[in-house]
PDB file of N, CA and C in Angstrom:
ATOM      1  N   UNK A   1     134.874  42.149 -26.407  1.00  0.00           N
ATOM      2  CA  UNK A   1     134.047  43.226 -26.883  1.00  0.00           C
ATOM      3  C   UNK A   1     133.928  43.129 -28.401  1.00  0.00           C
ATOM      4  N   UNK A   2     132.570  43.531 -28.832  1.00  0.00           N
ATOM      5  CA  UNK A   2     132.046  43.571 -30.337  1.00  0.00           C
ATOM      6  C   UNK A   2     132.138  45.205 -30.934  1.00  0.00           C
ATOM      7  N   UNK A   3     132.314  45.150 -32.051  1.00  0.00           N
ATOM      8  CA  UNK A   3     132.049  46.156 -32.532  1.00  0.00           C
ATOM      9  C   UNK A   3     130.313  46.392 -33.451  1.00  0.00           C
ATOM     10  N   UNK A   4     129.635  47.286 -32.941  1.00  0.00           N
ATOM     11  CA  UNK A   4     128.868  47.332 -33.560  1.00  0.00           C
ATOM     12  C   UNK A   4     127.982  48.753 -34.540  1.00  0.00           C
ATOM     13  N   UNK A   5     127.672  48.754 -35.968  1.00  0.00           N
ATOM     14  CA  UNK A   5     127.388  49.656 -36.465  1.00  0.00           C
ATOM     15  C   UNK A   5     125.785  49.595 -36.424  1.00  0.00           C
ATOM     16  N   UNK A   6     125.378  51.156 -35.878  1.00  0.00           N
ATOM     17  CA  UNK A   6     123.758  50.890 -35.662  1.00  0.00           C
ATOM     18  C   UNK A   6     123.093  52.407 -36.230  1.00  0.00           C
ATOM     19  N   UNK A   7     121.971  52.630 -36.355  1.00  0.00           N
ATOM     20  CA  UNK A   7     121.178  53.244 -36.900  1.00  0.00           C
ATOM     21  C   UNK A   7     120.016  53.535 -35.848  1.00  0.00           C
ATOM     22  N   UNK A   8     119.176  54.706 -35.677  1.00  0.00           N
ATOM     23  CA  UNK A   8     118.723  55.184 -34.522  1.00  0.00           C
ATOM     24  C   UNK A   8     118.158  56.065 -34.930  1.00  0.00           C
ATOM     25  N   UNK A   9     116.840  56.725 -33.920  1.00  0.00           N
ATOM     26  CA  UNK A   9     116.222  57.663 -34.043  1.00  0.00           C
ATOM     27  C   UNK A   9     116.549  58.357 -32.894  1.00  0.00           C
ATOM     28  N   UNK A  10     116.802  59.935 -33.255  1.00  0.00           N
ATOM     29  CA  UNK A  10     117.205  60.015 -31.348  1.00  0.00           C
ATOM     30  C   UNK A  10     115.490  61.245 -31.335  1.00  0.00           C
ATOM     31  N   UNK A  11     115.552  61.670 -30.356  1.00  0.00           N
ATOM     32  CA  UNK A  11     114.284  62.102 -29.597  1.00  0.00           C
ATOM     33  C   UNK A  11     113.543  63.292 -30.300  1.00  0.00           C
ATOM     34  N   UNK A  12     114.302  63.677 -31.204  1.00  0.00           N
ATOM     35  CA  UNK A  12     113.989  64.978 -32.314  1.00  0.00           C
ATOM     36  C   UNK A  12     113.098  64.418 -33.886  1.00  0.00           C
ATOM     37  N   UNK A  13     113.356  62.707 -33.635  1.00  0.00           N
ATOM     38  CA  UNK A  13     113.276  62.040 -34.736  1.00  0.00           C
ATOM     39  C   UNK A  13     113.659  62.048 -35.996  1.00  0.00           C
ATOM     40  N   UNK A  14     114.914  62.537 -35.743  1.00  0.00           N
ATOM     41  CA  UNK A  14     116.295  62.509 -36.704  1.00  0.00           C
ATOM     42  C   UNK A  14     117.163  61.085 -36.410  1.00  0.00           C
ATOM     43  N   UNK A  15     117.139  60.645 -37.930  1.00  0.00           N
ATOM     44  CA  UNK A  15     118.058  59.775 -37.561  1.00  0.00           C
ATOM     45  C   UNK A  15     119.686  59.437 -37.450  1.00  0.00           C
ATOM     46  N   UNK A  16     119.990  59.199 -37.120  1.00  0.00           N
ATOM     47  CA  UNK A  16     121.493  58.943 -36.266  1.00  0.00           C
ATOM     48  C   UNK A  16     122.564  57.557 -36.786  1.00  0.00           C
ATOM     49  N   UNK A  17     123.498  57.616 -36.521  1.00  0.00           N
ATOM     50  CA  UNK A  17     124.080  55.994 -36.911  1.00  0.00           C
ATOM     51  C   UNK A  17     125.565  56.855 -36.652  1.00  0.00           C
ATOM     52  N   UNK A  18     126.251  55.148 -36.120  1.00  0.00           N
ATOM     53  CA  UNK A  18     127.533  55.315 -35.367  1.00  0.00           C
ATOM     54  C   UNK A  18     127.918  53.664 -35.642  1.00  0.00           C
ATOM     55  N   UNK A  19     128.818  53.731 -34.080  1.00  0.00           N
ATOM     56  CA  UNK A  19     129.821  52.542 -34.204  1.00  0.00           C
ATOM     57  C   UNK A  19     129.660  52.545 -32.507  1.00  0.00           C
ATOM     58  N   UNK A  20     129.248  51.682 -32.020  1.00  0.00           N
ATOM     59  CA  UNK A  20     129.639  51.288 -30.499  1.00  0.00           C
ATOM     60  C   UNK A  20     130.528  49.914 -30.457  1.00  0.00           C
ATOM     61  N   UNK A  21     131.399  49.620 -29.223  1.00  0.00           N
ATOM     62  CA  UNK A  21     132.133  48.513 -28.751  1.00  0.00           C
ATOM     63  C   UNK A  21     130.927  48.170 -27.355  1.00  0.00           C
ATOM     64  N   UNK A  22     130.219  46.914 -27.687  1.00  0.00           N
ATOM     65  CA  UNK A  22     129.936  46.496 -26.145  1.00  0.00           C
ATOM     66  C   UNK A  22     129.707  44.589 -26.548  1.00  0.00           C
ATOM     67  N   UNK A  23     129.368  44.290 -25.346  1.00  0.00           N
ATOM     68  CA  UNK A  23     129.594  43.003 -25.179  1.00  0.00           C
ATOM     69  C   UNK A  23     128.666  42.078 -26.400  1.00  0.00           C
ATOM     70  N   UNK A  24     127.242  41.962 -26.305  1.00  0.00           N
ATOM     71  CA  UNK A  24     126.567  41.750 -27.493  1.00  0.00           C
ATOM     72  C   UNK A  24     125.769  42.395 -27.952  1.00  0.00           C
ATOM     73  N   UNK A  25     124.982  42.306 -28.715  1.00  0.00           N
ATOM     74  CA  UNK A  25     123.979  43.296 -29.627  1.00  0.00           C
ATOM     75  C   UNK A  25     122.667  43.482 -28.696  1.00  0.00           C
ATOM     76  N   UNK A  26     122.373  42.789 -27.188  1.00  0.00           N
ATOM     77  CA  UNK A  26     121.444  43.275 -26.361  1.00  0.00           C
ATOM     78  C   UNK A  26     122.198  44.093 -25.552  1.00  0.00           C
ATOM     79  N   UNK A  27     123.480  44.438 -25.519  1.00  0.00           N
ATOM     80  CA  UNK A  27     123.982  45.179 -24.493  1.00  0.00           C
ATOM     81  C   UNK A  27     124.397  46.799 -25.672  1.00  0.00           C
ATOM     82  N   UNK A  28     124.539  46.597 -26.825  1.00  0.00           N
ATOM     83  CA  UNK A  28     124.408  47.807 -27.276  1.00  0.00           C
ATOM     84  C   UNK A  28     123.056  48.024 -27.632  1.00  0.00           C
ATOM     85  N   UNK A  29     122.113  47.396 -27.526  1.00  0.00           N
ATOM     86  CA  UNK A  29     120.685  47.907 -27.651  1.00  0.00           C
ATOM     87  C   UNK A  29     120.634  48.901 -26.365  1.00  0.00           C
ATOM     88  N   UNK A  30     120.710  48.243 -25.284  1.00  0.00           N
ATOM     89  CA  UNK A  30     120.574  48.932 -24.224  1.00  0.00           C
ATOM     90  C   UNK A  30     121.538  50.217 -23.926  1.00  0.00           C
ATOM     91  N   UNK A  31     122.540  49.945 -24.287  1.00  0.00           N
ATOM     92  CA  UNK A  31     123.439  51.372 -24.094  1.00  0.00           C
ATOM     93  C   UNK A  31     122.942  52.327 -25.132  1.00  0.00           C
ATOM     94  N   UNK A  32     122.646  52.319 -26.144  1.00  0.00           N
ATOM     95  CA  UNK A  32     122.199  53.344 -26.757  1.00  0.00           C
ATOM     96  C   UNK A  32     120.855  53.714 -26.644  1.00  0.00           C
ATOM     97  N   UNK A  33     119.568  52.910 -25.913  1.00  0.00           N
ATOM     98  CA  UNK A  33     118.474  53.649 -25.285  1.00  0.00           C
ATOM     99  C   UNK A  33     119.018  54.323 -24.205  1.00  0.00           C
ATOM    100  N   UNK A  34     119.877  53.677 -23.356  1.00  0.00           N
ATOM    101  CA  UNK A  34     120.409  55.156 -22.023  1.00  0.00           C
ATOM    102  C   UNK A  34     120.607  56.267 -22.619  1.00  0.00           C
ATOM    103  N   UNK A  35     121.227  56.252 -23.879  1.00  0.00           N
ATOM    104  CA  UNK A  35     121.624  57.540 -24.297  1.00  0.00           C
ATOM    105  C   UNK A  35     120.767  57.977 -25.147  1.00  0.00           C
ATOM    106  N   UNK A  36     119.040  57.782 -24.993  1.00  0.00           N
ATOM    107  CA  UNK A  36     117.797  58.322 -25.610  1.00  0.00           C
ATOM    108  C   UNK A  36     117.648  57.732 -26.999  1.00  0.00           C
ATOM    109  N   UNK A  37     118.864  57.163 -27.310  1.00  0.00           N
ATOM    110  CA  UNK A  37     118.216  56.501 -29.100  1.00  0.00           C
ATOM    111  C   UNK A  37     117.250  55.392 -29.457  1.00  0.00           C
ATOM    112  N   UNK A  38     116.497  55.062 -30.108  1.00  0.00           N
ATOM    113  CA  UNK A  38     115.696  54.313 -30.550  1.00  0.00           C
ATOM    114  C   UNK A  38     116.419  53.360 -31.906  1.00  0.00           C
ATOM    115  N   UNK A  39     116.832  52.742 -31.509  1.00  0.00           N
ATOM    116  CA  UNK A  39     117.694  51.730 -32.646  1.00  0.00           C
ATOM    117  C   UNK A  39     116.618  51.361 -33.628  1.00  0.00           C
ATOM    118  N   UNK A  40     117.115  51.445 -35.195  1.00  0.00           N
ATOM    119  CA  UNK A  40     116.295  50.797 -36.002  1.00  0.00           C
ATOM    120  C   UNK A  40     117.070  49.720 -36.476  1.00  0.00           C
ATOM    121  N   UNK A  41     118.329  49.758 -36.310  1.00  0.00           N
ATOM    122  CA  UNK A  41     119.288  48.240 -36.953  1.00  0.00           C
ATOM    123  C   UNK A  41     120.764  48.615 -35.959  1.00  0.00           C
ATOM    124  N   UNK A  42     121.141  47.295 -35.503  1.00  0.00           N
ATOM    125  CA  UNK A  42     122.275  46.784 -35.082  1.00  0.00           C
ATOM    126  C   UNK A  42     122.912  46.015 -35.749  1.00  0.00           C
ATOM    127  N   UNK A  43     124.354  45.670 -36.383  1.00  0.00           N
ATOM    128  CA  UNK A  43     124.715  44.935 -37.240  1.00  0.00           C
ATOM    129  C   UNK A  43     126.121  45.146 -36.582  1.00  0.00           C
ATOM    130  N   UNK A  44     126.609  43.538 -36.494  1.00  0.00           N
ATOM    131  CA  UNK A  44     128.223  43.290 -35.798  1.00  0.00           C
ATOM    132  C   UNK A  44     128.973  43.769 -37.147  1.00  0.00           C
ATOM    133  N   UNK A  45     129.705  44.526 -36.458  1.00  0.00           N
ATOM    134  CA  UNK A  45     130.954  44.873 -37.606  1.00  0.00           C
ATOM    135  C   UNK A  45     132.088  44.090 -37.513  1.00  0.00           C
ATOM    136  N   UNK A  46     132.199  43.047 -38.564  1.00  0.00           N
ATOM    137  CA  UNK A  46     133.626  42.684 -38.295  1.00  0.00           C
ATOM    138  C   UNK A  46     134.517  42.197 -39.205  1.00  0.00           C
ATOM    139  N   UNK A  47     134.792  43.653 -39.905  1.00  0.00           N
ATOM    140  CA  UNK A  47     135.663  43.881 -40.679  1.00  0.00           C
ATOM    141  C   UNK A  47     136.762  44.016 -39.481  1.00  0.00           C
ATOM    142  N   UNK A  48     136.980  44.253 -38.433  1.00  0.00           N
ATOM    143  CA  UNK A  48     138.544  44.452 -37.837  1.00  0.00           C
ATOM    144  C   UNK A  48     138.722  43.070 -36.923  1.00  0.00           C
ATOM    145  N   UNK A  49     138.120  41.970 -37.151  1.00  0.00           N
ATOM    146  CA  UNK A  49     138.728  40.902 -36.329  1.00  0.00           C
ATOM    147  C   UNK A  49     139.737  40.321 -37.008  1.00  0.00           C
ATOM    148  N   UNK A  50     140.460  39.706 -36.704  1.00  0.00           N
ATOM    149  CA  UNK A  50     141.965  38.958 -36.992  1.00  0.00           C
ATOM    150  C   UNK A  50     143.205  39.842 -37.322  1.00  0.00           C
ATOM    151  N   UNK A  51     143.180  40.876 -37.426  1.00  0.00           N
ATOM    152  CA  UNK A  51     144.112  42.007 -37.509  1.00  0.00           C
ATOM    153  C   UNK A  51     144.952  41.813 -36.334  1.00  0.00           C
ATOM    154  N   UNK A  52     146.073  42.312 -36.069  1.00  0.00           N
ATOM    155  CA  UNK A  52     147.129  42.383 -35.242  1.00  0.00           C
ATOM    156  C   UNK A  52     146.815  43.851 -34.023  1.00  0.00           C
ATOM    157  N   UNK A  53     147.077  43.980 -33.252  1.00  0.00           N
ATOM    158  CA  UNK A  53     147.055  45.534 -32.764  1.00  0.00           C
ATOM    159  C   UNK A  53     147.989  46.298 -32.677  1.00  0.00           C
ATOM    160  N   UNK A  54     147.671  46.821 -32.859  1.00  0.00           N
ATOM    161  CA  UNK A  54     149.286  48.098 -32.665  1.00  0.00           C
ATOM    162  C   UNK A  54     149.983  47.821 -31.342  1.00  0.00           C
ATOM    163  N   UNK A  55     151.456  47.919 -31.342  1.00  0.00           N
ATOM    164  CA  UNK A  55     152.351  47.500 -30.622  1.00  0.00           C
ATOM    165  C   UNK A  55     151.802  48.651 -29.434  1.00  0.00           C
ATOM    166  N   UNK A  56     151.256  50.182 -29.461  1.00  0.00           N
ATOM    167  CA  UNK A  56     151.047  50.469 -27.972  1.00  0.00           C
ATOM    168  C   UNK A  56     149.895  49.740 -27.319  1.00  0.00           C
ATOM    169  N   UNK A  57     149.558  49.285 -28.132  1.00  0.00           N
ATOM    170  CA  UNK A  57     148.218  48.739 -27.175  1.00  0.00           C
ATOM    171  C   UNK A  57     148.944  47.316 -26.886  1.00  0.00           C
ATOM    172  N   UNK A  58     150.007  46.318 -27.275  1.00  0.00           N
ATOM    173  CA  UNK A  58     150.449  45.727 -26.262  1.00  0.00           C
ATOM    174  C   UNK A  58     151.233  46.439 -25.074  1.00  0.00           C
ATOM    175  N   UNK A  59     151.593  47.324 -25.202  1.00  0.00           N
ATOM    176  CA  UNK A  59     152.495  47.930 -24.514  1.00  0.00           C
ATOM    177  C   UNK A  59     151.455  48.381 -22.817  1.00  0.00           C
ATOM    178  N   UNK A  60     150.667  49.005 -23.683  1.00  0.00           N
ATOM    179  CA  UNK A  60     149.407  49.008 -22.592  1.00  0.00           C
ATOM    180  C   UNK A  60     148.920  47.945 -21.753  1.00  0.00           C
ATOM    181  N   UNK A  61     148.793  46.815 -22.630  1.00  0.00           N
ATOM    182  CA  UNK A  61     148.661  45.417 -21.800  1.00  0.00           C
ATOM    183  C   UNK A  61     149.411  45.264 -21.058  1.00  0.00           C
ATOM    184  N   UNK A  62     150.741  45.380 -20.867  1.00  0.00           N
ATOM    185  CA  UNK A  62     151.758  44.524 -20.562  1.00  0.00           C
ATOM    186  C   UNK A  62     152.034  45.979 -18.930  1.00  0.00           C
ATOM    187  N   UNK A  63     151.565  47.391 -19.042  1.00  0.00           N
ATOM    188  CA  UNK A  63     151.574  48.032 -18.333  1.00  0.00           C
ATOM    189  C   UNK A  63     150.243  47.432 -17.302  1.00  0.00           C
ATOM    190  N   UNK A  64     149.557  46.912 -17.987  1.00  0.00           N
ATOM    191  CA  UNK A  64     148.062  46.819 -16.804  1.00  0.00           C
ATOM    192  C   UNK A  64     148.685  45.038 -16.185  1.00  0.00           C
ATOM    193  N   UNK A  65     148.985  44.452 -17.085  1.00  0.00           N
ATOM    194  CA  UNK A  65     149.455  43.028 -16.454  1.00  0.00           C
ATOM    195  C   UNK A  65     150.626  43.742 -15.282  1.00  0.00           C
ATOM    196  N   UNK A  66     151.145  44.368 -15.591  1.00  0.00           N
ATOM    197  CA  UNK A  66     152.443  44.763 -14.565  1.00  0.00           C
ATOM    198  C   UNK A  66     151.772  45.825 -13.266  1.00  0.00           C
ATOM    199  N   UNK A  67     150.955  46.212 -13.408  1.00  0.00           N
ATOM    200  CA  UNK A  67     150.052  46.635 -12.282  1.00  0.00           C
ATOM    201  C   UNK A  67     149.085  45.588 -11.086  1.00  0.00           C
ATOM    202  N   UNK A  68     148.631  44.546 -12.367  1.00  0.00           N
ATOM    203  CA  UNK A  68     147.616  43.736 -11.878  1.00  0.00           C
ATOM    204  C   UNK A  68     148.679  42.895 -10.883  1.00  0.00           C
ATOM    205  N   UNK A  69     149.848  42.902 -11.014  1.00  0.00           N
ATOM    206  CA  UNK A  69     150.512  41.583 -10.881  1.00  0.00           C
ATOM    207  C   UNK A  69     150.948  41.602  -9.581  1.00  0.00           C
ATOM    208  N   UNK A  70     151.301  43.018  -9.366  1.00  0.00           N
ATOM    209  CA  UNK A  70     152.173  43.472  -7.688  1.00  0.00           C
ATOM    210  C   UNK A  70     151.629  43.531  -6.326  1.00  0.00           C
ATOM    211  N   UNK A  71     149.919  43.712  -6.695  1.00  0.00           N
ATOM    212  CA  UNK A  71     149.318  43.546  -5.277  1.00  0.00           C
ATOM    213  C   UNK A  71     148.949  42.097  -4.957  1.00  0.00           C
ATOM    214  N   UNK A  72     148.779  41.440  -6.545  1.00  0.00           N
ATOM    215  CA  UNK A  72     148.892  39.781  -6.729  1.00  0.00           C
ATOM    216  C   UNK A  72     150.301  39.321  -5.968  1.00  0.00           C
ATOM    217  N   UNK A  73     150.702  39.439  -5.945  1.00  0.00           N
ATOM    218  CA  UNK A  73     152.322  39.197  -5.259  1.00  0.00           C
ATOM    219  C   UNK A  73     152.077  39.287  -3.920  1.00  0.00           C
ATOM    220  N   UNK A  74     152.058  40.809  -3.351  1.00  0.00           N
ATOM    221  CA  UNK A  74     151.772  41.481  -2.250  1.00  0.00           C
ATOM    222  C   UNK A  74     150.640  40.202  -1.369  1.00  0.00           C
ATOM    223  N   UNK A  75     149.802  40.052  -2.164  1.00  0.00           N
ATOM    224  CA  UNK A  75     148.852  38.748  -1.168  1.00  0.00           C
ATOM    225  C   UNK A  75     149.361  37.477  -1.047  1.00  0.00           C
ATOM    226  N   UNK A  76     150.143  36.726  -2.119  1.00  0.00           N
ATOM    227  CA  UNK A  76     150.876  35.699  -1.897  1.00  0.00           C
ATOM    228  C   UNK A  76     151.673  35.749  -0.388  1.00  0.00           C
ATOM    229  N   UNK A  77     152.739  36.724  -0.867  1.00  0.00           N
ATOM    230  CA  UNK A  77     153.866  36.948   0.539  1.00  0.00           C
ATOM    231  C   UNK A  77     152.844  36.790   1.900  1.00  0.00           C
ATOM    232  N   UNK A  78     151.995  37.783   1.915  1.00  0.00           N
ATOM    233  CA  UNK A  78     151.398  38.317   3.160  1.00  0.00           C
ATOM    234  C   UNK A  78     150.757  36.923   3.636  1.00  0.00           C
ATOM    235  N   UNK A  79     150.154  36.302   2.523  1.00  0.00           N
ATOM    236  CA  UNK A  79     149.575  34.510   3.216  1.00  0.00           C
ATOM    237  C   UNK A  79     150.708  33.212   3.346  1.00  0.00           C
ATOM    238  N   UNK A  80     151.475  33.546   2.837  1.00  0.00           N
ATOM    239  CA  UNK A  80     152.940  32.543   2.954  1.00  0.00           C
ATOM    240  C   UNK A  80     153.175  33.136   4.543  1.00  0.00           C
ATOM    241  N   UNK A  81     153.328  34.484   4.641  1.00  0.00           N
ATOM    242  CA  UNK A  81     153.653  34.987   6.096  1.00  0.00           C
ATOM    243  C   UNK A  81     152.628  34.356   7.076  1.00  0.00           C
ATOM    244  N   UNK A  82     151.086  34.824   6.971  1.00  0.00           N
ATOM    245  CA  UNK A  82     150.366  34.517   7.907  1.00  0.00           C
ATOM    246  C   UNK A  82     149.650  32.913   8.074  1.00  0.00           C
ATOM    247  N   UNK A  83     150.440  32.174   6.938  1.00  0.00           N
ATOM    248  CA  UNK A  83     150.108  30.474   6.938  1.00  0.00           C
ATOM    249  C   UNK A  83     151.526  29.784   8.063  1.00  0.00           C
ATOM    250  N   UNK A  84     152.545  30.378   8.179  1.00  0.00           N
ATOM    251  CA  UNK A  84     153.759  30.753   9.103  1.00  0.00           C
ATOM    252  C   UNK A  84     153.440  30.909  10.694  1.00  0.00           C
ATOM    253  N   UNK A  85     152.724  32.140  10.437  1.00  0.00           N
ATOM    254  CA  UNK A  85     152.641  32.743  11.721  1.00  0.00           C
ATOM    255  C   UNK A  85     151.936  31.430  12.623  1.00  0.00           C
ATOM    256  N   UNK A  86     150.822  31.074  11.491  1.00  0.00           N
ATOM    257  CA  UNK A  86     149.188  30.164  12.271  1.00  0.00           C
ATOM    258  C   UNK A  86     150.397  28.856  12.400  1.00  0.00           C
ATOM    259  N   UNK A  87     151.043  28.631  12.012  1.00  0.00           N
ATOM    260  CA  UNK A  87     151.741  27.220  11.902  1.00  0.00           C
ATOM    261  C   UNK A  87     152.806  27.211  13.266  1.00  0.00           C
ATOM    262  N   UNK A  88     153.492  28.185  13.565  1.00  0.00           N
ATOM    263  CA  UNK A  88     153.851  27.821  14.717  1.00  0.00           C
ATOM    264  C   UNK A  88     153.421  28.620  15.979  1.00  0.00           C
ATOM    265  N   UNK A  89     152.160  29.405  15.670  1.00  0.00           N
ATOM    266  CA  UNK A  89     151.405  29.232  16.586  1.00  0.00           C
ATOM    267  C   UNK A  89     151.085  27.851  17.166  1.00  0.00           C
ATOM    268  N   UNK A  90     150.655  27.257  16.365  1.00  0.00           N
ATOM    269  CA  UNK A  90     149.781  25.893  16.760  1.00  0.00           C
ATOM    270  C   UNK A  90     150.802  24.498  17.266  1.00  0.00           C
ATOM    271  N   UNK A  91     152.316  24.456  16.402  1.00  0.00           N
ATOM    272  CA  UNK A  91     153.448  24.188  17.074  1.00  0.00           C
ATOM    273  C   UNK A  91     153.922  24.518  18.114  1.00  0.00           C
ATOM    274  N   UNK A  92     154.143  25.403  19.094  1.00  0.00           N
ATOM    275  CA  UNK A  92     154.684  25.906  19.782  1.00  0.00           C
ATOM    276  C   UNK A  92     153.898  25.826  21.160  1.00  0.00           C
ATOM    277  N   UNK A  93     152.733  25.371  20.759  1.00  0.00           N
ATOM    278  CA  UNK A  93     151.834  25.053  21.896  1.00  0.00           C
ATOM    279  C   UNK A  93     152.262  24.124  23.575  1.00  0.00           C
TER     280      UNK A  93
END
């Protein structure tokens, strides 16, 4: 994800300007017409790349890796089991 600083007209024709995170500068074009704005400039911000992150946001990672990981497990076992089962099924014949 990008950071991007943009400038906008929203529907009153006042203009507007923020900071969105999306993938590239056609995907924050588009997220900010959903949300009625008329972009007059998009510009990647990246003053915050190479910085470190704050230790909760590894902490956060390391909570979603430890989530992602257990039903990942859970399918291993269950196909080690049912590559077993099919195997002496077909042995036992």
């Amino acid at each position: 994800m990008a950071t991007f600083k943009y400038s906008a007209m929203n529907s009153e024709g006042k203009e507007v300007s923020g900071i969105v995170e999306e993938m590239d500068e056609n995907s924050a074009n588009g997220f900010l017409r959903a949300k009625g704005l008329y972009p007059t400039s998009i510009t990647e911000d990246r003053r915050g790349q190479g910085r470190k992150r704050p230790a909760r946001d590894k902490a956060e990672r390391e909570k979603t890796l430890a989530a992602m990981t257990v039903p990942l497990l859970i399918l291993l076992v269950l196909s080690l089991a049912a590559n077993a089962m099919f195997a002496t099924m077909l042995f036992c014949r």
